[in-house]
Protein backbone atom coordinates (compact mmCIF):
# COMPACT_ATOMS: atom_id res chain seq x y z
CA UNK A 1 103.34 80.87 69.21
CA UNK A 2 106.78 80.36 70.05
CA UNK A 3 107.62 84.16 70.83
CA UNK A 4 104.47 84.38 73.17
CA UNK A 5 105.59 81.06 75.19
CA UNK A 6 108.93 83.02 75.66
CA UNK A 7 107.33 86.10 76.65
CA UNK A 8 105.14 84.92 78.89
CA UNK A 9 107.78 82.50 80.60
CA UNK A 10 111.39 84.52 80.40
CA UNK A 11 109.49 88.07 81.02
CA UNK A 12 112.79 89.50 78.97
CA UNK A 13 111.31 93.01 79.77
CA UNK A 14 111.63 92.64 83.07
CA UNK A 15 115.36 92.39 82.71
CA UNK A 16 115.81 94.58 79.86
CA UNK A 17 117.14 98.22 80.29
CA UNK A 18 115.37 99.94 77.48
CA UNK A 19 113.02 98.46 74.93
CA UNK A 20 112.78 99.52 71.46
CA UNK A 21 109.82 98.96 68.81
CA UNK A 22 110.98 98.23 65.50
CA UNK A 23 107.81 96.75 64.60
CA UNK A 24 108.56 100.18 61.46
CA UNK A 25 112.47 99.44 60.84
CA UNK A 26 112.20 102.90 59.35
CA UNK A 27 111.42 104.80 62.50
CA UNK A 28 112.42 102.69 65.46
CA UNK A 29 111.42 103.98 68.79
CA UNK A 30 112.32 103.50 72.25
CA UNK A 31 109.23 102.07 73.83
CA UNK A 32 110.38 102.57 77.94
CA UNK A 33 113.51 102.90 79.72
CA UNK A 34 114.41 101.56 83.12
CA UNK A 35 114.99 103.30 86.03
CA UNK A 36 118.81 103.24 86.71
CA UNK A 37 119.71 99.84 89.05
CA UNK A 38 121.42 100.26 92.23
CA UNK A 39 124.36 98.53 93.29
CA UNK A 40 122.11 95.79 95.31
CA UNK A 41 119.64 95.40 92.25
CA UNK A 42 122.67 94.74 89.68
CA UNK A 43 123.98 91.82 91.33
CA UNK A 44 121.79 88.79 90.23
């Protein structure tokens, strides 16, 4: 429950730059990458 509350609140893949299931810790994949940020978009 605690994992959903933070993914629903913090959106962390929203911020992330590439996401990686490792949901099979044998054969980790990467799930989506982000486009590459701009100058304006990388200054929070």
């Amino acid at each position: 429950m605690a994992e959903e509350i933070y993914l629903s609140e913090a959106n962390p893949t929203s911020l992330a730059d590439v996401i990686v299931d490792n949901t099979e810790f044998g054969a980790p994949r990467i799930v989506t990458r982000a486009p590459p940020r701009t100058a304006s978009s990388s200054q929070r």
